[in-house]
Protein backbone atom coordinates (compact mmCIF):
# COMPACT_ATOMS: atom_id res chain seq x y z
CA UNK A 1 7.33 14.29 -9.67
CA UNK A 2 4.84 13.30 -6.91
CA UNK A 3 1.40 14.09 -8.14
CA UNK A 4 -1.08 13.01 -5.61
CA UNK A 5 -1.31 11.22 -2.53
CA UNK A 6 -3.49 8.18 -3.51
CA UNK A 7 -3.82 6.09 -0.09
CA UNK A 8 -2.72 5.17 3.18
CA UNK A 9 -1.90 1.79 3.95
CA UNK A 10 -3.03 0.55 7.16
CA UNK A 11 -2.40 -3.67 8.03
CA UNK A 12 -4.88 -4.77 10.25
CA UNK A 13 -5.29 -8.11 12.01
CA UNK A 14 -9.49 -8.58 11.58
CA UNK A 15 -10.28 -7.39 7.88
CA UNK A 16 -13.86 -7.77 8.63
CA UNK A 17 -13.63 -5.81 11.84
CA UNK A 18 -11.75 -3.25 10.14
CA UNK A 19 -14.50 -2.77 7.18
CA UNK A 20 -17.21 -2.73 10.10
CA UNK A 21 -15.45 0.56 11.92
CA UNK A 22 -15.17 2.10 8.60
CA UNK A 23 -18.45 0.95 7.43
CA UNK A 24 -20.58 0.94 10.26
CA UNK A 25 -19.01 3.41 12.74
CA UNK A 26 -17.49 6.11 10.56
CA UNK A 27 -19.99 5.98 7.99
CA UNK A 28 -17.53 5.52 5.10
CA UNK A 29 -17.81 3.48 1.69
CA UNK A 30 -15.69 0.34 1.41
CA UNK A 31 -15.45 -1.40 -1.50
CA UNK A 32 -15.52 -5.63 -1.49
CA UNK A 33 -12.53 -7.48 -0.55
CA UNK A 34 -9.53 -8.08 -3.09
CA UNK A 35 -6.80 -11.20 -2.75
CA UNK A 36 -3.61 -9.92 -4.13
CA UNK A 37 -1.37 -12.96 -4.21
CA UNK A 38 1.20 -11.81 -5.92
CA UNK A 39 1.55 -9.65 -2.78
CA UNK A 40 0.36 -11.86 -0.24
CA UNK A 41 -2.27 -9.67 0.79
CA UNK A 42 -6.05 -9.12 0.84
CA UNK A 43 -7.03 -5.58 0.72
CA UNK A 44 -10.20 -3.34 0.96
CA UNK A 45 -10.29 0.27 -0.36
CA UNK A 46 -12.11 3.08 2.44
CA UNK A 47 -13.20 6.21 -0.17
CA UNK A 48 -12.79 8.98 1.74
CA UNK A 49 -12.41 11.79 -0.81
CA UNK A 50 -9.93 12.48 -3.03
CA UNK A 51 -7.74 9.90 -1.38
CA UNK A 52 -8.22 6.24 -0.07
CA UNK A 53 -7.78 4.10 3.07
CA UNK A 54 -6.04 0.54 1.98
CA UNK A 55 -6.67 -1.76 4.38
CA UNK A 56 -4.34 -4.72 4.22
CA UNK A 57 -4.93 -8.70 5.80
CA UNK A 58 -2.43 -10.42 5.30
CA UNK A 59 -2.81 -13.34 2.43
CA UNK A 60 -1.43 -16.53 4.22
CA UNK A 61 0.98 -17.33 6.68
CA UNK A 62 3.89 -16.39 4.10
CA UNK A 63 2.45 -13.19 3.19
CA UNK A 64 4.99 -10.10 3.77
CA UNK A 65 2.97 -8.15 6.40
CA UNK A 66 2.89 -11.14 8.82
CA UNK A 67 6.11 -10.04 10.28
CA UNK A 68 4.86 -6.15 10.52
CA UNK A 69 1.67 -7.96 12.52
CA UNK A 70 3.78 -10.06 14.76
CA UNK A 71 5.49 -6.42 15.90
CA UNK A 72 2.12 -4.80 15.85
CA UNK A 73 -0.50 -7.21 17.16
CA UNK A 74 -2.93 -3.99 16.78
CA UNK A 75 -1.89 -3.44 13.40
CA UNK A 76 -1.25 0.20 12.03
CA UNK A 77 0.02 2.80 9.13
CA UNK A 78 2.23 0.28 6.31
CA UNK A 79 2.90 2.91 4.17
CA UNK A 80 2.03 5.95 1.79
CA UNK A 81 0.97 5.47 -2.04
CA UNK A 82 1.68 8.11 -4.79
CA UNK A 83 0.72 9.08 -7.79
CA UNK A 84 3.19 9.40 -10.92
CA UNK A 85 2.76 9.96 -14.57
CA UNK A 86 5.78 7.82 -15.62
CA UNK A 87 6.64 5.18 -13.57
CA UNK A 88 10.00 4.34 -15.02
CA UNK A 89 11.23 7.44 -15.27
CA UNK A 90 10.63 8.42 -11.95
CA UNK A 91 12.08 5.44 -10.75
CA UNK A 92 14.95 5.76 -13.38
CA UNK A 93 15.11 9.41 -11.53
CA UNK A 94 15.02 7.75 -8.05
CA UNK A 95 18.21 5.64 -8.77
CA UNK A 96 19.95 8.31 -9.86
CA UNK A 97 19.37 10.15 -6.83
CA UNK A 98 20.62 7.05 -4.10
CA UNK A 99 17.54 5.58 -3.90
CA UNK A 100 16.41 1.86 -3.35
CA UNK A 101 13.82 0.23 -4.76
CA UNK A 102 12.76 -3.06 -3.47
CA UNK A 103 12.61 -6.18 -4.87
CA UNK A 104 13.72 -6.57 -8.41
CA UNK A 105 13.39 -3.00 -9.39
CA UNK A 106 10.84 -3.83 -12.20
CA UNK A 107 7.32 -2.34 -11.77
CA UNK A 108 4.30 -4.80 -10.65
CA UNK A 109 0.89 -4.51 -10.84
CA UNK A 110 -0.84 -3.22 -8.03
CA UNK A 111 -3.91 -3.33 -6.60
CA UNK A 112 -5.67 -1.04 -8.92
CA UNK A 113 -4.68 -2.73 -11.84
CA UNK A 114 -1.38 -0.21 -12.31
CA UNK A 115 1.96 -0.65 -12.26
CA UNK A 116 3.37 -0.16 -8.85
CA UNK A 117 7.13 0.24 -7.03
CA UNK A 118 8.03 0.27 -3.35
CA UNK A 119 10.65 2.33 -2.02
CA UNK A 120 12.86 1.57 0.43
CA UNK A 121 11.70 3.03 4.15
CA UNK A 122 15.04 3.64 5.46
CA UNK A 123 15.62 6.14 2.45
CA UNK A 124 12.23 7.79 3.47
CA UNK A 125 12.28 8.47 6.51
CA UNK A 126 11.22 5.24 7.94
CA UNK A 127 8.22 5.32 5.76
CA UNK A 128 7.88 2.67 3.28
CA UNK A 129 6.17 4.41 0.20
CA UNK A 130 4.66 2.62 -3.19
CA UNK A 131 4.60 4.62 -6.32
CA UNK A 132 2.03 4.30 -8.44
CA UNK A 133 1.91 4.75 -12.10
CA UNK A 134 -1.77 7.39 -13.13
C-alpha cells in the first residue's frame, strides 16, 4: 500500500533559522518558502535524497501547529508523509480496517500540489502520518 516515504515533518518556531542550519550549516538545498493557508502553515522543503525535510511555521495565530509549539517551544518531528498510488482507495482500505482519518475524510491538496489525508496519531502509534496521493 505504502510506497515511499516522502518527508518528515518537523514544526519549528524560526523558519528562517531553520532554512539557515539546513542551508548554511548542513550544506543542504532548500527550496523558497510556501504559505499553505488552507493549512495554516508556511513550509520549506530540505532535499536530502530520495526523501524530503518539511519544515513547518506556523501560518497565523490560528494555524493548527500553534498548539504543538506551545508544548514544544523548541519545535520537533509533526509527522511522517507517504506515498500512495490511489488515494481513495487506500483510504477506503484504511476505514475498513478501524482507522481514522481526520477532518472530513475527503482528500485536500497538499503542499505539492497532490491530494493529501492525515491519519489519526493515536491509531499510529502516536505518530500523526499524511498520505499522499503519487
Amino acid at each position: 500500500m505504502i510506497e515511499r516515504l516522502n518527508h518528515v515533518a518537523i514544526v519549528v518556531p524560526d523558519l528562517e533559522d531553520a532554512i539557515r542550519i539546513y542551508r548554511d550549516v548542513l550544506g543542504a538545498t532548500v527550496s523558497k518558502t510556501i504559505d499553505l493557508p488552507d493549512h495554516g502553515v508556511t513550509v520549506a522543503f530540505v532535499d536530502v535524497g530520495d526523501t524530503k525535510i518539511e519544515l513547518l511555521y506556523p501560518l497565523g495565530e490560528k494555524s493548527p501547529i500553534m498548539s504543538y509549539l506551545n508544548k514544544n517551544s523548541s519545535g520537533g518531528v509533526h509527522h511522517l508523509c507517504f506515498e500512495v498510488d490511489d488515494i481513495k482507495v487506500t483510504r477506503d482500505h484504511l476505514i475498513k480496517k478501524g482507522m481514522r482519518i481526520l477532518g472530513d475524510g475527503e482528500p485536500s491538496l497538499g503542499a505539492h500540489g497532490k491530494q493529501v489525508i492525515f491519519l489519526h496519531p493515536k491509531d499510529f502509534c502516536g505518530t500523526l502520518i499524511e498520505i499522499e496521493q503519487t
